[in-house]
N, C-alpha and C. Protein backbone atom coordinates (compact mmCIF):
# COMPACT_ATOMS: atom_id res chain seq x y z
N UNK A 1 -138.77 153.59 -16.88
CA UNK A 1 -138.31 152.42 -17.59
C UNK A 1 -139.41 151.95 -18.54
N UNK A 2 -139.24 151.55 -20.04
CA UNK A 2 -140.28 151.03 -20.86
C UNK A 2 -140.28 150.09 -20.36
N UNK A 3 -141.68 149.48 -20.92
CA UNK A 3 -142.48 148.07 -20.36
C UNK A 3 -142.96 147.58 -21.16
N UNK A 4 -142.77 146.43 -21.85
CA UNK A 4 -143.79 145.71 -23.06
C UNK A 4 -144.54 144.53 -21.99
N UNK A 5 -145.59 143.81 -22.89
CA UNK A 5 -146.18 143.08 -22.20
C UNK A 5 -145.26 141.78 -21.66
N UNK A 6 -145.76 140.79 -21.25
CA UNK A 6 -145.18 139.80 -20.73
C UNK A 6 -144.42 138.83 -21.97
N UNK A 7 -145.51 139.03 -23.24
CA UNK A 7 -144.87 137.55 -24.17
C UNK A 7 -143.68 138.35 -24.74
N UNK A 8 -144.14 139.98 -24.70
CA UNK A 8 -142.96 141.09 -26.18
C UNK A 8 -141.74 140.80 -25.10
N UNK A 9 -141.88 140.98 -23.60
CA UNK A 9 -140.67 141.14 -22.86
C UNK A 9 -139.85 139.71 -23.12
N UNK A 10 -140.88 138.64 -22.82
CA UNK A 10 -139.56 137.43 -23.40
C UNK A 10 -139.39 137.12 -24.30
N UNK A 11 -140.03 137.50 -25.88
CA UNK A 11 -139.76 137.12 -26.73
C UNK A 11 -138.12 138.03 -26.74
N UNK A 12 -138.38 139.51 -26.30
CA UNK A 12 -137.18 140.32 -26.19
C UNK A 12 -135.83 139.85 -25.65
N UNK A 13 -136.07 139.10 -24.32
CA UNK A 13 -135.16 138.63 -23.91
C UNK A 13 -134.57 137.39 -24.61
N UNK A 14 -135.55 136.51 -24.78
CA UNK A 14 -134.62 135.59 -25.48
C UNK A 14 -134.02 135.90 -26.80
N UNK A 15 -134.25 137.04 -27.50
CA UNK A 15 -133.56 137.55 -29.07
C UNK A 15 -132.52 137.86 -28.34
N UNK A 16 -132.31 138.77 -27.22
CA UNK A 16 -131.09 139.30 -26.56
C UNK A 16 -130.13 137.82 -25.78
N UNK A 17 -130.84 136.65 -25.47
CA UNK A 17 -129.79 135.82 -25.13
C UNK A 17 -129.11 134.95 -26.40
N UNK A 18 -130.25 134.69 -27.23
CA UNK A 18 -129.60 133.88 -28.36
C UNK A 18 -128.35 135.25 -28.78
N UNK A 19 -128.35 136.01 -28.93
CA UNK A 19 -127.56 136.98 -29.74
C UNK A 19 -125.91 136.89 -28.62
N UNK A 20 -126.56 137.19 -27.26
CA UNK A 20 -125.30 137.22 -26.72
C UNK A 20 -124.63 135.15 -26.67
N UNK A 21 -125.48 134.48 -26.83
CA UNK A 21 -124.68 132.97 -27.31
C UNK A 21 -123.95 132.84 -28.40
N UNK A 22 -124.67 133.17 -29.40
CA UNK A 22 -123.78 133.44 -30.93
C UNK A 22 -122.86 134.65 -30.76
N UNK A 23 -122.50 135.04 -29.95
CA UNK A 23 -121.65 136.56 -30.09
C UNK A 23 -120.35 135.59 -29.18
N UNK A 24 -120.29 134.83 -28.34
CA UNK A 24 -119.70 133.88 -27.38
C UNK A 24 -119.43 132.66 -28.13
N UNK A 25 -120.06 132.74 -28.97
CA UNK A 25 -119.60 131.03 -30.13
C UNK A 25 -118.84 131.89 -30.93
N UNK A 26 -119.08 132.48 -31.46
CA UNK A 26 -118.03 133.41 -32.23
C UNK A 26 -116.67 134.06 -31.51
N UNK A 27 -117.17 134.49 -30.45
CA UNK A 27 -115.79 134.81 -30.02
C UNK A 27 -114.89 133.95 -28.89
N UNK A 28 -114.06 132.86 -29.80
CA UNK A 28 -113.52 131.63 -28.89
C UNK A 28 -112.23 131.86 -28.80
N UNK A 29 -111.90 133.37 -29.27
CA UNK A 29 -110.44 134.19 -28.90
C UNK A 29 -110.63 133.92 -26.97
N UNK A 30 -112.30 134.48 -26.84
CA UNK A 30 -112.17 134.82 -25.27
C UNK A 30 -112.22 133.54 -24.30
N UNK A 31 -111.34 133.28 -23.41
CA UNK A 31 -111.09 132.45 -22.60
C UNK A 31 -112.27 132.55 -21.49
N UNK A 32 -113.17 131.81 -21.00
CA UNK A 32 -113.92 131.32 -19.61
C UNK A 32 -113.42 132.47 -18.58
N UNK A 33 -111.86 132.21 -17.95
CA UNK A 33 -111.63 132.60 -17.12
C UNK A 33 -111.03 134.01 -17.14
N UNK A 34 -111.40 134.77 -18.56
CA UNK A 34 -111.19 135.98 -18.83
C UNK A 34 -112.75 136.85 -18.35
N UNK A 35 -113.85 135.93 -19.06
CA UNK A 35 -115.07 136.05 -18.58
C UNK A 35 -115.45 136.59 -17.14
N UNK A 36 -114.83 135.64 -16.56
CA UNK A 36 -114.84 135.51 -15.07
C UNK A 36 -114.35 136.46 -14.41
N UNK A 37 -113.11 136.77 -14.77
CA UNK A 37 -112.31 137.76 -14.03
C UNK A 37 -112.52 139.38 -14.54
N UNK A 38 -113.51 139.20 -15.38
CA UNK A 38 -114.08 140.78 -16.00
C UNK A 38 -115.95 141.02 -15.61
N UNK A 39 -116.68 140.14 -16.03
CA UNK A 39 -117.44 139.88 -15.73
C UNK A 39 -118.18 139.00 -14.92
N UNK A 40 -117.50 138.13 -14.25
CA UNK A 40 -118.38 137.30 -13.19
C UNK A 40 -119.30 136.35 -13.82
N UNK A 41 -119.31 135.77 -15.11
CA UNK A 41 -119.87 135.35 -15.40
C UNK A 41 -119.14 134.25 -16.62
N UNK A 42 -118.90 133.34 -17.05
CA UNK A 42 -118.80 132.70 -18.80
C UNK A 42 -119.66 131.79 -18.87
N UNK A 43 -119.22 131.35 -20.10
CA UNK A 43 -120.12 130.05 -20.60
C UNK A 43 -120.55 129.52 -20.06
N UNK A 44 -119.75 128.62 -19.21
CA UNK A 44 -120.31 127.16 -18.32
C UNK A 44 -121.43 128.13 -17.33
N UNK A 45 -121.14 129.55 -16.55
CA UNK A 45 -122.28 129.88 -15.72
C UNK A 45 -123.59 129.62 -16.69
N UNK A 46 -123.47 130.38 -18.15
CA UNK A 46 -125.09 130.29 -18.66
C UNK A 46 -125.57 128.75 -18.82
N UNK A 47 -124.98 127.88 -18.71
CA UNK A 47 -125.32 126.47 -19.00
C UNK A 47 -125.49 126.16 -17.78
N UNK A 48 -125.30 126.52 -16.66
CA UNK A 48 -125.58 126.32 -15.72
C UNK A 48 -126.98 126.86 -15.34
N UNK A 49 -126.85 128.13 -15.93
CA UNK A 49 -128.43 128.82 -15.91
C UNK A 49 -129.67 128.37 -16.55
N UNK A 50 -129.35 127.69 -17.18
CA UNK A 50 -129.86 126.94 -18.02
C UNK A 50 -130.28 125.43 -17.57
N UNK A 51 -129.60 124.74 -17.25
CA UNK A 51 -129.91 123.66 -16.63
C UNK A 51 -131.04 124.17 -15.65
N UNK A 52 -130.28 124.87 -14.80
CA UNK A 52 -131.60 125.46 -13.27
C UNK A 52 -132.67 126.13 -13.84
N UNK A 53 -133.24 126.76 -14.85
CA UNK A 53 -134.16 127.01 -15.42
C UNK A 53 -135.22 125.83 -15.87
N UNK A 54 -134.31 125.04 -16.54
CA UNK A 54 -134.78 123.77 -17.35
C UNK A 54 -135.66 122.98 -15.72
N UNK A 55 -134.54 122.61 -14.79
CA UNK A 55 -134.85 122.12 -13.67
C UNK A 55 -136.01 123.01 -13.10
N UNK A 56 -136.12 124.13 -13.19
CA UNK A 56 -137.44 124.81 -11.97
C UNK A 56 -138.84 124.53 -12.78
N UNK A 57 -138.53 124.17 -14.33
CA UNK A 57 -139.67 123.64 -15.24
C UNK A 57 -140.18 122.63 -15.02
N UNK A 58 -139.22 121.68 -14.35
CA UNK A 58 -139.67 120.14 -14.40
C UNK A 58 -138.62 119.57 -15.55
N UNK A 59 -137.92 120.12 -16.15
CA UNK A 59 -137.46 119.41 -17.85
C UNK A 59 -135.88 118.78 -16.90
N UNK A 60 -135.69 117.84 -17.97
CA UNK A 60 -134.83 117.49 -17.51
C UNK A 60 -133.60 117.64 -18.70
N UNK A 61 -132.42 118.53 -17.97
CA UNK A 61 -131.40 119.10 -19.30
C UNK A 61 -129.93 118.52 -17.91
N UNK A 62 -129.17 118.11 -18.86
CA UNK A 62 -127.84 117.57 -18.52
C UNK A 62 -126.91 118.37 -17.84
N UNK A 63 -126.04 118.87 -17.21
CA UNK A 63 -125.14 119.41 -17.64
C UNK A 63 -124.52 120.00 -18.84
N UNK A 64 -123.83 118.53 -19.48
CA UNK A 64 -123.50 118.25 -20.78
C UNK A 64 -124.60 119.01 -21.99
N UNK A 65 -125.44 118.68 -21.61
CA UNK A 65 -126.41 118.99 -22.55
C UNK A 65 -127.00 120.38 -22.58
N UNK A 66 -126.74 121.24 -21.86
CA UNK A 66 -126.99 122.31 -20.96
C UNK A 66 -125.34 122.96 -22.07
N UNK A 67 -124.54 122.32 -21.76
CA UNK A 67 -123.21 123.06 -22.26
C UNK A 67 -122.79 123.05 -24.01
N UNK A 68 -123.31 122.03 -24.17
CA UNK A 68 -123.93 121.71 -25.53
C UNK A 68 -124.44 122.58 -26.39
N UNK A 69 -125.92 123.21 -25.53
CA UNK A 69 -126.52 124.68 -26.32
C UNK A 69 -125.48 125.93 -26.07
N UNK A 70 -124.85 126.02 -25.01
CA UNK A 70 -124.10 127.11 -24.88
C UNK A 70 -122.93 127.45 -26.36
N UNK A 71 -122.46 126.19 -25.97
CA UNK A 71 -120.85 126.03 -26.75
C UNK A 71 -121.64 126.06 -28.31
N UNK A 72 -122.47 125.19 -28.50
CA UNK A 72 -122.39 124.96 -30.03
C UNK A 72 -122.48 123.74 -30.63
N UNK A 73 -121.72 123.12 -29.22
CA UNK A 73 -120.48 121.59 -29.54
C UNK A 73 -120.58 121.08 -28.51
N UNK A 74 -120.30 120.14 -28.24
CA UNK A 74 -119.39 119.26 -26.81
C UNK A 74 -118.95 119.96 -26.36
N UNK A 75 -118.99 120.19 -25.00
CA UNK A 75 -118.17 121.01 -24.35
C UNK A 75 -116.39 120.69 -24.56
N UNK A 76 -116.23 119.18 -24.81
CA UNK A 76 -114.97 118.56 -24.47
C UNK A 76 -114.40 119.16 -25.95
N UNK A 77 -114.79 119.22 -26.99
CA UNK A 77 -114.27 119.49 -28.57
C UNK A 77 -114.41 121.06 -28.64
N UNK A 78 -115.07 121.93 -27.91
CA UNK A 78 -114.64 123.26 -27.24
C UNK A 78 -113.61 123.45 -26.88
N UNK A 79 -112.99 122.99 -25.65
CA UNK A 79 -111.96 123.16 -24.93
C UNK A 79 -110.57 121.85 -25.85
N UNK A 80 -110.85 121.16 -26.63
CA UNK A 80 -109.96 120.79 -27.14
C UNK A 80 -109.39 121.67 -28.58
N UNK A 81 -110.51 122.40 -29.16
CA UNK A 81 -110.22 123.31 -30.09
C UNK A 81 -109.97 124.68 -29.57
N UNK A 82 -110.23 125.47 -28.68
CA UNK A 82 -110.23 126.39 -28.16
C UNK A 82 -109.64 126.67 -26.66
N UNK A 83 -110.03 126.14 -26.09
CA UNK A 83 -109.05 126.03 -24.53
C UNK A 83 -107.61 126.41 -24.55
N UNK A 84 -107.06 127.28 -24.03
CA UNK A 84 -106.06 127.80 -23.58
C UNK A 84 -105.55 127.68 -22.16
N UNK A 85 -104.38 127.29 -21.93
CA UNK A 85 -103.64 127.05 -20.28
C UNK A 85 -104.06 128.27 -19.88
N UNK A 86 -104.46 128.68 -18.36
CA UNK A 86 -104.49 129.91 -18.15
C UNK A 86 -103.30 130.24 -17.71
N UNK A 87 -103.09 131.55 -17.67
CA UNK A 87 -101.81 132.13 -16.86
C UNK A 87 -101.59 132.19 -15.26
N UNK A 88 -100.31 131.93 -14.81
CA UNK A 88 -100.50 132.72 -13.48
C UNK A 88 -101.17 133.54 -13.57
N UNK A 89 -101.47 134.64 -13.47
CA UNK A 89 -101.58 135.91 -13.76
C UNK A 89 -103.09 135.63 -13.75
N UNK A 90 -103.98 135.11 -14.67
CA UNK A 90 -105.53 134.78 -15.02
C UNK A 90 -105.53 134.08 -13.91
N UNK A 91 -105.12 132.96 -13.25
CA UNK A 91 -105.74 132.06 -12.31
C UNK A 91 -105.45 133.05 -10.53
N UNK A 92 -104.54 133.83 -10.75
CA UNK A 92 -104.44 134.81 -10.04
C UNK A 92 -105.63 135.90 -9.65
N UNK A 93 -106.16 136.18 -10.42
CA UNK A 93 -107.17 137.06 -10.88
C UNK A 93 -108.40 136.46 -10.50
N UNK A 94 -108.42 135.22 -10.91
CA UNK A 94 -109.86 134.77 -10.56
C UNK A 94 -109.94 134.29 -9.25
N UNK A 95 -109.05 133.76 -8.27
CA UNK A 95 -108.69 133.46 -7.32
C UNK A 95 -108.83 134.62 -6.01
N UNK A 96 -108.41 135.63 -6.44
CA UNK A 96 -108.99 136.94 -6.24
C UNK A 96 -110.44 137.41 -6.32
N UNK A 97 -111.08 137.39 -7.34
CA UNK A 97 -112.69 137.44 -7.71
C UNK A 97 -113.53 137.20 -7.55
N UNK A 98 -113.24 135.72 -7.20
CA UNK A 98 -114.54 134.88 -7.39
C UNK A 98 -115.03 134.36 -6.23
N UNK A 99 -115.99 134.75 -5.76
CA UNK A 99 -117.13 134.03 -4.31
C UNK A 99 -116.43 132.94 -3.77
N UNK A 100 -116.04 133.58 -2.68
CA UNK A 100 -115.58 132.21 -1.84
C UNK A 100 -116.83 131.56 -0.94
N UNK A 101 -116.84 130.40 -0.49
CA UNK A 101 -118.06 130.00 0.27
C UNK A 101 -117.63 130.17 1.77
N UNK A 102 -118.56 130.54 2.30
CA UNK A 102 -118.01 130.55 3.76
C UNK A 102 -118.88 129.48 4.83
């Protein structure tokens, strides 16, 4: 496996997260819970990742504000411009998928 130093590896990574955020602001065809049910992962998780990052720093980032950098926007003017009902079928799927707590 290549190895750059510590600053090339995160400068690397963060070119690779900003890219996959703008690739996710751009594509607002794709629904959250399409995310989810393919990958295990959407938006609100990286804002979530984000917050807990922010938090293991000491910084203090919102939720909201956390979803904010993700989206672009308000999360709420996201899902009012973009948000789609899911389907049976999608809420089916994720219901199926997704980590239950035990």
């Amino acid at each position: 496996m290549k190895t750059f130093d510590t600053q090339t590896t995160l400068e690397l990574e963060a070119a690779a997260f900003r890219r996959l955020v703008d690739h996710l602001r751009a594509r607002t065809d794709v629904q959250n819970i399409d995310l989810m049910n393919l990958a295990g992962f959407c938006r609100n998780c990286l804002s979530n990742w984000m917050a807990e990052a922010a938090a293991g720093k000491g910084l203090a980032l919102s939720k909201d504000e956390a979803r904010e950098i993700i989206y672009g926007m308000p999360y709420r003017e996201w899902q009012a411009k973009y948000q789609k009902e899911a389907s049976a079928e999608q809420q089916a799927a994720f219901e199926k998928s997704r980590p239950h707590e035990h």
